[in-house]
Protein backbone atom coordinates (compact mmCIF):
# COMPACT_ATOMS: atom_id res chain seq x y z
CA UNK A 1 0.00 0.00 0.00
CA UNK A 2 1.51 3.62 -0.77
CA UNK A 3 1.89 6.02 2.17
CA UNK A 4 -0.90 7.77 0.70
CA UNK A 5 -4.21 6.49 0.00
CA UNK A 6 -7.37 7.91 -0.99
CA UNK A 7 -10.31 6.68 1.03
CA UNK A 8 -14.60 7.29 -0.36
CA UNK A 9 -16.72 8.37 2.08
CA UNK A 10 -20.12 9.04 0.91
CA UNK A 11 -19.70 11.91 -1.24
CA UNK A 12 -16.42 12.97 0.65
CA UNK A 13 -12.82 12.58 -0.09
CA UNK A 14 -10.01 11.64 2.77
CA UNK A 15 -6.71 11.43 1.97
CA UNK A 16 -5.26 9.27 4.48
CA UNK A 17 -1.14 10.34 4.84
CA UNK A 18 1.09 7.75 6.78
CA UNK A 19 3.33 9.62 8.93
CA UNK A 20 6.55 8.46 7.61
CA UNK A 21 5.14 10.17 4.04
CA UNK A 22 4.85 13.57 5.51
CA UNK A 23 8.83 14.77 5.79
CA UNK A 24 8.55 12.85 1.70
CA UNK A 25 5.89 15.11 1.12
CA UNK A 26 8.36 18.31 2.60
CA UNK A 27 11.10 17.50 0.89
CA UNK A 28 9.39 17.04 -2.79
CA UNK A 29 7.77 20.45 -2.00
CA UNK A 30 10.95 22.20 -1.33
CA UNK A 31 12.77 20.88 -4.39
CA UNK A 32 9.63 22.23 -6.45
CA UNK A 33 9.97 25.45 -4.76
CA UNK A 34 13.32 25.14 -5.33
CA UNK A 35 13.58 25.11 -8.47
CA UNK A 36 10.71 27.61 -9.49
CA UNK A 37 12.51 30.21 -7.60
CA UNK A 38 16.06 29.32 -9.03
CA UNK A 39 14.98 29.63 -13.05
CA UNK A 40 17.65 28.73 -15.39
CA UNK A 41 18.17 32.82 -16.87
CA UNK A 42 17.61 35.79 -15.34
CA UNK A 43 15.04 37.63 -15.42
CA UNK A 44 14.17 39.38 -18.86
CA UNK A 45 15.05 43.29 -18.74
CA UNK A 46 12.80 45.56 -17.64
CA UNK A 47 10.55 47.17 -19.85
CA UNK A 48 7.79 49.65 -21.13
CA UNK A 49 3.68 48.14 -20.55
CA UNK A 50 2.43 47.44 -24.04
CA UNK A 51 -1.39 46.40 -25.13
CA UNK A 52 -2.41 42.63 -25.91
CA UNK A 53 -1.23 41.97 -29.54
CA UNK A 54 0.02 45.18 -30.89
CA UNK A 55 2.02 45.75 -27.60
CA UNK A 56 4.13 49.40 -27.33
CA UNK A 57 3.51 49.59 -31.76
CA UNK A 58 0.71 52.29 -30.60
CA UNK A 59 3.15 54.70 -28.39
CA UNK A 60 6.54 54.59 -30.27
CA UNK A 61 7.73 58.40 -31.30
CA UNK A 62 8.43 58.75 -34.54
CA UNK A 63 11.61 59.34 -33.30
CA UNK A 64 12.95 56.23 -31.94
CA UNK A 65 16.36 57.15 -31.23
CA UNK A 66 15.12 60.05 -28.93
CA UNK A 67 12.40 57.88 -27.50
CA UNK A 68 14.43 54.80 -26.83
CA UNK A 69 17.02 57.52 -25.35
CA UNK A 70 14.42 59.28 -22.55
CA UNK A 71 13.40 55.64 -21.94
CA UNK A 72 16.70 54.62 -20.94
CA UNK A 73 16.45 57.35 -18.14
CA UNK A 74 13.68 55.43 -16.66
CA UNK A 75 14.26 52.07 -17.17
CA UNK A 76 18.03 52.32 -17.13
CA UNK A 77 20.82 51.15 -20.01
CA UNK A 78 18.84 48.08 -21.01
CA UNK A 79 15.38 47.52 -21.47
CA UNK A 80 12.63 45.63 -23.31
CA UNK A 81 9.38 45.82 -25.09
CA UNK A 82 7.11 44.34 -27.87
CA UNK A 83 6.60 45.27 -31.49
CA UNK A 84 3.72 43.29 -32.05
CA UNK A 85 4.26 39.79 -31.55
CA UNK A 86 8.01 39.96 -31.61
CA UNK A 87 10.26 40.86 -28.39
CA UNK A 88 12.27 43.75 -28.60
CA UNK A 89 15.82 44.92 -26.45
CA UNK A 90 17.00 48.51 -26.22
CA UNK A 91 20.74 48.94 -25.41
CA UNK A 92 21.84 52.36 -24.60
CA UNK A 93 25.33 52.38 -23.31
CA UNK A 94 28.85 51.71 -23.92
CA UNK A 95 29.41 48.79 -21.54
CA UNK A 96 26.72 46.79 -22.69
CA UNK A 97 27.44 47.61 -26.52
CA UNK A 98 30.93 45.75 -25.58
CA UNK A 99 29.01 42.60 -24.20
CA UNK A 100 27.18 42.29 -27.49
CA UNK A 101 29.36 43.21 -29.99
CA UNK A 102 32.20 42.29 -28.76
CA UNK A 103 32.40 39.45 -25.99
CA UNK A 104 29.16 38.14 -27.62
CA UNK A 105 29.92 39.38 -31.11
CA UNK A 106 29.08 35.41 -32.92
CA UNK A 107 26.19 35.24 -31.16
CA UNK A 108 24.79 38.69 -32.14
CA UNK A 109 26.27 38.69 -35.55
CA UNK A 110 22.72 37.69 -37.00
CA UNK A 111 21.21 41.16 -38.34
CA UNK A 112 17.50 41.59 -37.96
CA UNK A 113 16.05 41.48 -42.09
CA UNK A 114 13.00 43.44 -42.98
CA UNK A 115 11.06 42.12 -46.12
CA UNK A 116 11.26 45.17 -47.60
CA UNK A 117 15.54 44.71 -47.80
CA UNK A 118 15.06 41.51 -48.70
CA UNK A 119 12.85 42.19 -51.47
CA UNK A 120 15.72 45.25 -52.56
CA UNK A 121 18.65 42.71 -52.14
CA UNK A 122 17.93 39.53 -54.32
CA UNK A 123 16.07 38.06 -51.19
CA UNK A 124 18.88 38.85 -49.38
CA UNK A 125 22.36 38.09 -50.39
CA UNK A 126 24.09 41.34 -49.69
CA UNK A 127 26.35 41.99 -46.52
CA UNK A 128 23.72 43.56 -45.16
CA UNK A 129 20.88 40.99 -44.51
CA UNK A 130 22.66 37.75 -45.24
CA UNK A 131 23.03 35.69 -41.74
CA UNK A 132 26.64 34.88 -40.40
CA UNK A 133 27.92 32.52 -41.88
CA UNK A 134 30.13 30.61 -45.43
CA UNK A 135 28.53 32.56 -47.69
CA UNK A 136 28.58 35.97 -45.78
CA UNK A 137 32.16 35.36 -45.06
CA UNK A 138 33.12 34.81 -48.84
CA UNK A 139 31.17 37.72 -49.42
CA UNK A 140 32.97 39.75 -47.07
CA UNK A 141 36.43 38.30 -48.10
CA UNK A 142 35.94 39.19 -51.56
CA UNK A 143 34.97 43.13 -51.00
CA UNK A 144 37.19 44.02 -47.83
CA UNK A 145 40.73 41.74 -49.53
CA UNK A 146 39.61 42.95 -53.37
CA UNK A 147 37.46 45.76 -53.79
CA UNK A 148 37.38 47.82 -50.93
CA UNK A 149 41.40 47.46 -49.84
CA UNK A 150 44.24 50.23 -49.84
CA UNK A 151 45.62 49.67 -53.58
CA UNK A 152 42.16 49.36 -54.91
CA UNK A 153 40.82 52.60 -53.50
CA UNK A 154 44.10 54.06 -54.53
CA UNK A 155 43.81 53.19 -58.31
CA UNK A 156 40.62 54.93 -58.42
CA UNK A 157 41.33 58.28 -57.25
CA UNK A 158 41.07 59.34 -60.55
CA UNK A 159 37.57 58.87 -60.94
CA UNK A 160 37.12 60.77 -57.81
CA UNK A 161 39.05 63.59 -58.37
CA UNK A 162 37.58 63.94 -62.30
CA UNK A 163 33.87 64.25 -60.70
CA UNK A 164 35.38 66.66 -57.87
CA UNK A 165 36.63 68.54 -60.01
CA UNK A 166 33.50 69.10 -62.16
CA UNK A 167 31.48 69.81 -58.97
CA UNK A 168 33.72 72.66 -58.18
CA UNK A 169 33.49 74.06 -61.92
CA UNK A 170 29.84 74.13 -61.09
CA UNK A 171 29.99 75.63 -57.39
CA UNK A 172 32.56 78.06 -58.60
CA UNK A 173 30.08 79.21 -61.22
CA UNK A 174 26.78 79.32 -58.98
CA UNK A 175 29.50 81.78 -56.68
CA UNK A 176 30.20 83.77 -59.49
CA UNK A 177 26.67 84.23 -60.22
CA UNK A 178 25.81 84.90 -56.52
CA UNK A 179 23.40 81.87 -56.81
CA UNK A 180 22.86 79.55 -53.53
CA UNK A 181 22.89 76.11 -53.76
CA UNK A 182 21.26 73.32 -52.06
CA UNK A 183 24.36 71.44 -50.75
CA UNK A 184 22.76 68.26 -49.98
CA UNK A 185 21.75 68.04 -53.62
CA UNK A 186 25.36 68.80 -54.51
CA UNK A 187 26.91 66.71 -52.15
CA UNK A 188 24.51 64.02 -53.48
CA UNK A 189 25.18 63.97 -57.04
CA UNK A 190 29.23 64.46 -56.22
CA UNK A 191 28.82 60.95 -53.94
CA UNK A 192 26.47 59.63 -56.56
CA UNK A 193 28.40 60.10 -59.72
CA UNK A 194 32.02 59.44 -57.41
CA UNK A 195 29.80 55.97 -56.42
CA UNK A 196 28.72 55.32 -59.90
CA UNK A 197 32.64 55.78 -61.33
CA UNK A 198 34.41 53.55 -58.97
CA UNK A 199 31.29 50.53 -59.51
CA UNK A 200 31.17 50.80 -63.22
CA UNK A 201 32.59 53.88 -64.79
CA UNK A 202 35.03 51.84 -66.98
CA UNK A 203 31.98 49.96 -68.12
CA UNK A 204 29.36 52.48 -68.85
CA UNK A 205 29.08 54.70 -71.96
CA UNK A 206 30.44 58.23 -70.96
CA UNK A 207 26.93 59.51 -72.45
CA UNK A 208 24.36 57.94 -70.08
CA UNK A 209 26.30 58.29 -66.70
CA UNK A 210 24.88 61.13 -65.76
CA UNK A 211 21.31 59.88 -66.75
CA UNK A 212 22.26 56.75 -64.41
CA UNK A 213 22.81 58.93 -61.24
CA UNK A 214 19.55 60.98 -62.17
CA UNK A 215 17.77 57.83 -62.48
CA UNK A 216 19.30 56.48 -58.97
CA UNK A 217 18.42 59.66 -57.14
CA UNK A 218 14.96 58.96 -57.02
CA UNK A 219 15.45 54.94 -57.14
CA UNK A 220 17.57 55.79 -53.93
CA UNK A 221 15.19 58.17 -51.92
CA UNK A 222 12.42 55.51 -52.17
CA UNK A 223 14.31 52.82 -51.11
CA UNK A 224 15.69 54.85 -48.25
CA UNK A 225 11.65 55.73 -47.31
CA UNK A 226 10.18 52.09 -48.12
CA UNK A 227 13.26 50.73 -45.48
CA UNK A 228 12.37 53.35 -43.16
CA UNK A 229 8.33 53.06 -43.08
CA UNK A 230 7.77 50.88 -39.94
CA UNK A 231 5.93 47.56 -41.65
CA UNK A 232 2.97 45.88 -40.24
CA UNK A 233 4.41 42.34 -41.68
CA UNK A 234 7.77 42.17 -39.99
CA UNK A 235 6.02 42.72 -36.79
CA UNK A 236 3.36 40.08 -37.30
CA UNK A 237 4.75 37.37 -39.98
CA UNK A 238 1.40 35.60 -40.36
CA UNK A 239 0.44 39.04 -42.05
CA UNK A 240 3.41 38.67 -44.17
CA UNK A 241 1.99 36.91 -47.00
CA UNK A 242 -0.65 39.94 -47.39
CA UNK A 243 1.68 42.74 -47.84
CA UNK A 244 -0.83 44.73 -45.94
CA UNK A 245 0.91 48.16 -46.77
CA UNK A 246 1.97 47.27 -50.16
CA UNK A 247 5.48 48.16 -49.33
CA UNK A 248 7.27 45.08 -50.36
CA UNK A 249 5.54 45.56 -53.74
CA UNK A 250 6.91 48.95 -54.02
CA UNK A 251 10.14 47.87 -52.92
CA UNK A 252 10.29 45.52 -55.90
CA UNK A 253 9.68 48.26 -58.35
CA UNK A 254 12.48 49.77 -57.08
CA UNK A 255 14.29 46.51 -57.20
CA UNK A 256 13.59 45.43 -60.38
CA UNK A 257 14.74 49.30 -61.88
CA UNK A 258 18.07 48.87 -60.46
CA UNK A 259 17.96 45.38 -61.83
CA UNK A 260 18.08 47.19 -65.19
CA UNK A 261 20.80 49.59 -64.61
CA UNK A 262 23.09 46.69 -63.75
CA UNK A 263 21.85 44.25 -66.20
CA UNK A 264 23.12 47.29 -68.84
CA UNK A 265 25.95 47.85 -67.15
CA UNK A 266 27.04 44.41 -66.86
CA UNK A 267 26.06 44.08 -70.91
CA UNK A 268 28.10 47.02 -71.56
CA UNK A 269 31.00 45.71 -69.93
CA UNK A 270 30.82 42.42 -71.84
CA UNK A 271 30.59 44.38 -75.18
CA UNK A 272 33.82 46.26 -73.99
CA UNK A 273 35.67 42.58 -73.27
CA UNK A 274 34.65 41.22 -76.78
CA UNK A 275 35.72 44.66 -78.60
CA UNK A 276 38.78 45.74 -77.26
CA UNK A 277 39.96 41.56 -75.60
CA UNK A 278 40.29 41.33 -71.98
CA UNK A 279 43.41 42.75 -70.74
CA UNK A 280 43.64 41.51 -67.61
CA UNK A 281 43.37 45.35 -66.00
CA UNK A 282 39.95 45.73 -63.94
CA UNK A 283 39.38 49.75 -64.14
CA UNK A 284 35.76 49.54 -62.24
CA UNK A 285 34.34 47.49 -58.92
CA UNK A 286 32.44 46.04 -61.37
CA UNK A 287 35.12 44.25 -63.47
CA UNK A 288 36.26 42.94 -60.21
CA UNK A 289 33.71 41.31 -58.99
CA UNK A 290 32.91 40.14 -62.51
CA UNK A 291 36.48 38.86 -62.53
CA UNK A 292 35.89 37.28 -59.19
CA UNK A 293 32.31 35.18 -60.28
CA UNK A 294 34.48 33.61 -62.32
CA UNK A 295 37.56 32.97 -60.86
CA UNK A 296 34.87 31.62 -57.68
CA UNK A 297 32.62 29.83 -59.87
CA UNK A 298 33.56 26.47 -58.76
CA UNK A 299 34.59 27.01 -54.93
CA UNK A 300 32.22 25.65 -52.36
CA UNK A 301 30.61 28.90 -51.91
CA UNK A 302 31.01 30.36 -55.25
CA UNK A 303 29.91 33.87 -56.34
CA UNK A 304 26.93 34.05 -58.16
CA UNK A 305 25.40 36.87 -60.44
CA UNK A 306 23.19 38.03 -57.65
CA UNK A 307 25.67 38.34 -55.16
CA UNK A 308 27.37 40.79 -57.84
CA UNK A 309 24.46 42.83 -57.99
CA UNK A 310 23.35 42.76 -54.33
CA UNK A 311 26.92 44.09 -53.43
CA UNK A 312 26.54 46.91 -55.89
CA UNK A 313 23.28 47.53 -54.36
CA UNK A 314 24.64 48.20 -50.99
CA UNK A 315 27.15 50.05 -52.39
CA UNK A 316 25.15 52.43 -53.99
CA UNK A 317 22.04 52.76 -51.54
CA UNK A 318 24.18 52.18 -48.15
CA UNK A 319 26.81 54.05 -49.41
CA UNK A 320 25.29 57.38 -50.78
CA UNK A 321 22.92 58.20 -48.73
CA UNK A 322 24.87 57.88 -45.58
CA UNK A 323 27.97 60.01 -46.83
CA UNK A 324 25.65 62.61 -48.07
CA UNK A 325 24.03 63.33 -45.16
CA UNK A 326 27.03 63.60 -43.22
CA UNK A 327 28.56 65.67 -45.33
CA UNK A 328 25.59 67.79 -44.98
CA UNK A 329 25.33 68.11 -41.27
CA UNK A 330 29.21 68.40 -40.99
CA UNK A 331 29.19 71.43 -43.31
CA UNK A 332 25.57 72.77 -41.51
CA UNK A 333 27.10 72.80 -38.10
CA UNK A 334 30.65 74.71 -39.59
CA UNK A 335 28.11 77.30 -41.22
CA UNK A 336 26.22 78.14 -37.97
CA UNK A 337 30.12 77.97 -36.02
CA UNK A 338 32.05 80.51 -38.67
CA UNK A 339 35.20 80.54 -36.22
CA UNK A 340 35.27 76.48 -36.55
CA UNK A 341 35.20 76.74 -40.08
CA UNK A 342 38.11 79.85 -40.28
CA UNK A 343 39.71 77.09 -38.49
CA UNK A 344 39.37 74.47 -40.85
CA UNK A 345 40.17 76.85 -43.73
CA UNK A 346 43.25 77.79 -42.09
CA UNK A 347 44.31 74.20 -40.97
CA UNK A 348 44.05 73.99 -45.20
CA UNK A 349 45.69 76.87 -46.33
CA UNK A 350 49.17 75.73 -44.12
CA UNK A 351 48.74 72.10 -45.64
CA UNK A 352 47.30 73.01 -48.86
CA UNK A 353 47.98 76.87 -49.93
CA UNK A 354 45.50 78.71 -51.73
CA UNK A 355 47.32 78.44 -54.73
CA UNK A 356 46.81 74.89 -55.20
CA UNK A 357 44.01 72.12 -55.03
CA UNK A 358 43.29 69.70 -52.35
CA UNK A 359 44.67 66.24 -53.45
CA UNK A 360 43.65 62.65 -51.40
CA UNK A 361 47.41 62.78 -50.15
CA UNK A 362 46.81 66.17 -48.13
CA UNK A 363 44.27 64.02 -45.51
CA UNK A 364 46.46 62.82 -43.30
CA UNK A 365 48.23 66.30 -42.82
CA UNK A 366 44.56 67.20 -41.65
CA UNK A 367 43.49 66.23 -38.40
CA UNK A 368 41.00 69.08 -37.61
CA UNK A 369 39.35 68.37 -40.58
CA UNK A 370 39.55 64.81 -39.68
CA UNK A 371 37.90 65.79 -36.05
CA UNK A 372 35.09 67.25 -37.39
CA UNK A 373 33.92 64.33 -39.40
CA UNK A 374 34.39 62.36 -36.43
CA UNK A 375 32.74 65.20 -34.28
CA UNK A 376 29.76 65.06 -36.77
CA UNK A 377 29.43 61.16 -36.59
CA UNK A 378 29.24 61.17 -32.96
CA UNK A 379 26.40 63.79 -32.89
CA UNK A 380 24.89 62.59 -35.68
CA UNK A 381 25.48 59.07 -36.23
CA UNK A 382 23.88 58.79 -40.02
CA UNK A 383 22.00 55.22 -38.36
CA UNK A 384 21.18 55.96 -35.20
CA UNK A 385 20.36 52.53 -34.26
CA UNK A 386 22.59 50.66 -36.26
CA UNK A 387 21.08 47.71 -37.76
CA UNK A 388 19.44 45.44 -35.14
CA UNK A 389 20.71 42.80 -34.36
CA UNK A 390 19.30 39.13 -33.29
CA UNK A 391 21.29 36.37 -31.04
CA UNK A 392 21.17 33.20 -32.18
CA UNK A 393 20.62 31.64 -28.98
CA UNK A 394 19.28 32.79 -25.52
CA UNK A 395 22.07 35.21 -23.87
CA UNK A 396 22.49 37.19 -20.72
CA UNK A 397 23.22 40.69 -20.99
CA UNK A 398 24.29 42.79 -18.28
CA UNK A 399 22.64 40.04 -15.92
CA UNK A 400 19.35 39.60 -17.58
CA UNK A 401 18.29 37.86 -20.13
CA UNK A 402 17.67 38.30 -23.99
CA UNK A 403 15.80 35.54 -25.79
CA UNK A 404 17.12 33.59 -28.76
CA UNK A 405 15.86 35.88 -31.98
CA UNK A 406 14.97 38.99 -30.02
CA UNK A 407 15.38 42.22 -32.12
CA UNK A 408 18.19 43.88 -30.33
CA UNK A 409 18.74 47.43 -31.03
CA UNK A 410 22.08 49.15 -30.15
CA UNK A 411 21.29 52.83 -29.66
CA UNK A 412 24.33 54.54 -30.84
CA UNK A 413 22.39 58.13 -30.93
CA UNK A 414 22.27 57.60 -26.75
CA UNK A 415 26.02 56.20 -26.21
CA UNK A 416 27.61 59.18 -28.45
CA UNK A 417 25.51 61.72 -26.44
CA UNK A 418 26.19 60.27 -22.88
CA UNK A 419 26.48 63.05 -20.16
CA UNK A 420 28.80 60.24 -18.39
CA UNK A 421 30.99 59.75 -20.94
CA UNK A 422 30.79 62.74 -23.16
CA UNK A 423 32.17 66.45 -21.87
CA UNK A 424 29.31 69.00 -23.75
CA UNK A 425 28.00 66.29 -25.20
CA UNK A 426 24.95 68.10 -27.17
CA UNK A 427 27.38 70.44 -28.32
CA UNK A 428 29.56 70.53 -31.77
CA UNK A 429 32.94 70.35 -30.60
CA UNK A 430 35.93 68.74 -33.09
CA UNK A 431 38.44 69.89 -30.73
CA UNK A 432 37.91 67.34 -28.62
CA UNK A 433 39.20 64.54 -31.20
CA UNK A 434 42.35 66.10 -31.43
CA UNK A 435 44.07 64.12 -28.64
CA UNK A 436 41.64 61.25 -28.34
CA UNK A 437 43.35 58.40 -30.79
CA UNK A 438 41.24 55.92 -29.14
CA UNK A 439 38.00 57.52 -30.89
CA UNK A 440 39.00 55.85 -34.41
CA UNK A 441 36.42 54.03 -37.19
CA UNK A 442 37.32 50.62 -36.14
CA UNK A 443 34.63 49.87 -33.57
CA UNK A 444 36.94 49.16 -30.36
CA UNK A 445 36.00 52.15 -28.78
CA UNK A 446 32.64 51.35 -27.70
CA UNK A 447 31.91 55.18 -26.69
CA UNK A 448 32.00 55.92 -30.46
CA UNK A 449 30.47 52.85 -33.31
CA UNK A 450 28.88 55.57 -36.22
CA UNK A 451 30.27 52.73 -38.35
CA UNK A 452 28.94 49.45 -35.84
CA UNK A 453 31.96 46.86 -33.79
CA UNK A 454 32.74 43.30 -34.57
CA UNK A 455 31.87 40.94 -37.85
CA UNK A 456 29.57 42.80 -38.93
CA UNK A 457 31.25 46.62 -39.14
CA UNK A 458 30.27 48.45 -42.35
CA UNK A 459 32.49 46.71 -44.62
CA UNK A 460 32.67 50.29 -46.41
CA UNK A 461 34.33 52.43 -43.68
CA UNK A 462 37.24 52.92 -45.24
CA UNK A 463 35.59 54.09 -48.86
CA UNK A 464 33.16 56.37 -46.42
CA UNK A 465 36.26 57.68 -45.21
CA UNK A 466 38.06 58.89 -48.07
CA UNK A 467 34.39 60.04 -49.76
CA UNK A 468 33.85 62.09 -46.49
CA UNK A 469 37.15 63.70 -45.97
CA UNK A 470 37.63 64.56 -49.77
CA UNK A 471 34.64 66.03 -50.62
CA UNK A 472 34.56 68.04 -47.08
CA UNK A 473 38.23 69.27 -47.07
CA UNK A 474 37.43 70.41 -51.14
CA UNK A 475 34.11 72.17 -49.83
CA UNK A 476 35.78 74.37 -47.16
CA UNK A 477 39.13 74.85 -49.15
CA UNK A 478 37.81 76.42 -52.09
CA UNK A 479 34.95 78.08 -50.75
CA UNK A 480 33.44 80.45 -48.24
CA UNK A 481 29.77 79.68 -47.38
CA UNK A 482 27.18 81.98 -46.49
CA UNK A 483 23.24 81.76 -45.65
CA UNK A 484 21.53 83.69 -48.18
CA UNK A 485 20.28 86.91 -46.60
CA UNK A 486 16.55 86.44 -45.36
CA UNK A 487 17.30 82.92 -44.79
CA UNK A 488 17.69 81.01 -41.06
CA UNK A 489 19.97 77.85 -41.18
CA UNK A 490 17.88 75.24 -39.06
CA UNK A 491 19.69 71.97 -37.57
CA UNK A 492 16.75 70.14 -36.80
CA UNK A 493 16.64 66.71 -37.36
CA UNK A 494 14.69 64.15 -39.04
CA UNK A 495 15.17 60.44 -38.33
CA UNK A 496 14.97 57.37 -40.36
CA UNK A 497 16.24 54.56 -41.67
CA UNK A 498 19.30 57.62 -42.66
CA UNK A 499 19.61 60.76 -40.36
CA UNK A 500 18.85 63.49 -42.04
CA UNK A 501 18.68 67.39 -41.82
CA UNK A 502 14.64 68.08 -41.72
CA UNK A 503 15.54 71.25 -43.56
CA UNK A 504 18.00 71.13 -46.30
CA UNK A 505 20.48 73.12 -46.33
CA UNK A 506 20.85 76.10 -48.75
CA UNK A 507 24.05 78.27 -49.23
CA UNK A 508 25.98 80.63 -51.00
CA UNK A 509 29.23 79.03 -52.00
CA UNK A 510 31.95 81.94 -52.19
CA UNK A 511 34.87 81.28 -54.02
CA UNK A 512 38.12 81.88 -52.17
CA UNK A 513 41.16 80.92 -53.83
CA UNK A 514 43.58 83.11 -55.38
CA UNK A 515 43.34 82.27 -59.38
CA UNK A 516 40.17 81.34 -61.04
CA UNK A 517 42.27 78.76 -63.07
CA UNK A 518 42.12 76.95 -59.82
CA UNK A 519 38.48 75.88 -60.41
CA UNK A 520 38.89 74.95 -64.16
């Protein structure tokens, strides 16, 4: 008989307990309790209350950087909450960025893909959106060790100098004719048509170049605003098949447009190879990574077609947008801070002189100008959230827990605007870069990531870099700028998927070297 027994009493229920069963009884309780109380993880981080379903979706700012950034003052550096059915973790400082991209970097080296870059990126195979892995690592290989090293961005300076030059022809003549300028649109069809060179400008007929970077301008901005628009199917995948918003079909109207443009391109460039033999000599990204398709075609992860295109996609789209507006703010704070740009100017006048021209090879002779691109990343980190990231398996981070696939979002806009870390930190201030080496573009200072840390840092910092500093140390050397008079310069921001001046800015560019041959 077991030490307990049930016994039927008319309609009533004994449970008759031996009394050698009750300290059995005690001791299974305990372990129960035990065990309840001493869960596996810790707790998950705390968070904002949310709704049944939809959960916070309904209260989220437009602004998420700035809303993620005054809930971090409540909840502290970490916390959590729900975008519809999915989980969602906020990470706002510098500590905690090191746990995940650094002592956790594998594990968080998934990136969180809407459908909408999916449907932009041949469903995915760019360095963007694919997952960590053989083929993202022969991806990566092939543009960091042949496209986007030190002797490859080297032979194409001519290409970028050409186009700079012809923007400063037109500048110079807009000054002479006391005509402002929008400067993002300038900036944006200098990055543009420098972009479109390097990719395929040995390739492309010299006649429909510039119609290529009028057609991406507009391909571009509604990429930038489909990738941007928050979408009711990546928050609730059984929706995902209904394309409730219609944005992945716009998305593949874009995508199938720049499908085009390369499909020419590529055409082009084969016509070129038949007519004039194939030399050996790549004089384009293109012709590279043409060059490498082949050469890969029968490795275990071999390069296909679509990864050719889906790397010239991020190229152009991550790459243009981004330098462009950071160009923009850079030369938007300088305007509103004349005796920071008198400084610049004169930093380039010692290195320079005003009799000459700025060449690539003057950059490293100028560290204030170098400051204030790193002074404008840090206040205005071009993605303020990076791009989220998602662990493949369950992890604690700074001692609770994040769940295997939850969105993770590193707020970079918070970190690089710290009070506790940052002296003035609302305040434009490149002087303070001067003596702080640490702050570089490599992502080991976690204080500072406009670029991301770990695998998956832009793989195009160092082509950002040169773009940046070129274009910005050409700007202030042959040019004075000026607000036109009647006109208020306004820094306000607007956020999205790119950061973004809510006003652009417009300017009088006055020209300010010594001979007029100068901008010939």
């Amino acid at each position: 008989m077991s030490p307990i027994s049930t016994l039927f009493t008319d309609n009533t229920i004994l449970i008759d307990v031996k009394p050698y069963a009750i300290p059995v009884l005690i001791a299974i309780l305990s372990i129960l309790l035990y065990r309840f109380k001493r869960s596996p993880h810790p707790p998950l981080p705390p968070g904002l209350r949310g709704l049944p379903i939809v959960g916070n979706l309904p209260f989220l700012d437009p602004d998420l950087h700035t809303y993620f950034t005054n809930h971090a003052q409540r909840h502290g550096p970490i916390f959590k909450l729900y975008l519809g059915s999915k989980l969602a973790v906020v990470v706002n400082s510098p500590a905690l960025a090191r746990e995940i991209l650094k002592d956790q970097d594998i594990n968080f080296s998934n990136h969180d893909a809407p459908l909408t870059g999916r449907a932009l990126t041949y469903g995915g195979l760019d360095l963007v959106w694919l997952p960590y892995g053989d083929e993202w690592r022969m991806l990566r290989k092939v543009c960091v060790l042949k496209l986007l090293n030190r002797k490859t961005l080297d032979s194409f300076y001519e290409l970028r100098r050409k186009e700079m030059r012809e923007r400063t022809r037109y500048l110079y003549q807009k000054g002479q004719e006391e005509s402002p300028v929008n400067v993002g649109d300038q900036i944006f069809l200098t990055v543009i048509n420098l972009t479109i060179n390097m990719l395929w400008g040995g390739s492309v007929k010299a006649e429909e170049k510039e119609s290529v970077g009028i057609k991406f301008k507009g391909i571009i901005s509604e990429t930038i605003r489909l990738l941007g628009v928050a979408n009711v199917s990546d928050f609730f995948p059984l929706l995902a098949r209904f394309d409730l918003q219609g944005l992945v079909k716009k998305m593949h109207v874009c995508a199938r447009e720049v499908d085009a443009i390369l499909d020419r391109a590529i055409e082009q460039m084969q016509e070129l190879r038949r007519k004039d033999g194939d030399d050996g000599e790549c004089k384009d990204f293109l012709q590279h990574l043409m060059k490498l398709k082949e050469q890969e075609a029968d490795s275990e992860v071999p390069v296909t077609l679509n990864h050719v295109k889906a790397v010239l996609v991020d190229m152009v789209v991550g790459g243009t947008d981004t330098t462009t507006s950071t160009i923009e703010f850079a030369m938007a704070e300088l305007i509103s801070n004349p005796e920071l740009m008198k400084r610049a100017q004169q930093e380039l006048d010692n290195v320079v002189g005003k009799d000459n021209i700025v060449e690539e090879l003057h950059i490293t002779k100028l560290p204030y100008v170098v400051a204030i691109m790193k002074e404008t990343l840090r206040l205005y980190p071009t993605i303020p959230l990076l791009v989220p990231r998602l662990p493949t398996e369950t992890s604690v981070v700074g001692g609770y827990t994040i769940p295997k696939n939850t969105k993770t979002f590193i707020n970079v806009w918070s970190i690089q605007r710290d009070p506790q870390v940052w002296d003035y930190p609302t305040e434009f201030r490149p002087e303070r870069f001067l003596d702080n080496k640490s702050c570089d573009f490599t992502g080991t200072d976690y204080r500072f990531l406009p670029f991301g840390s770990g695998r998956r840092i832009c793989v195009g910092v160092a082509l950002a870099e040169r773009m940046i500093l070129y274009t910005l140390a050409t700007l202030l050397h042959s040019f004075d700028w000026k607000i036109p008079e009647g006109q208020v310069l306004d820094l306000e921001k607007k956020f999205g998927i790119v950061l973004k001046l809510k006003t652009p800015l417009v300017a009088l560019p006055v020209p300010r070297l010594s001979n007029s041959n100068l901008y010939l």
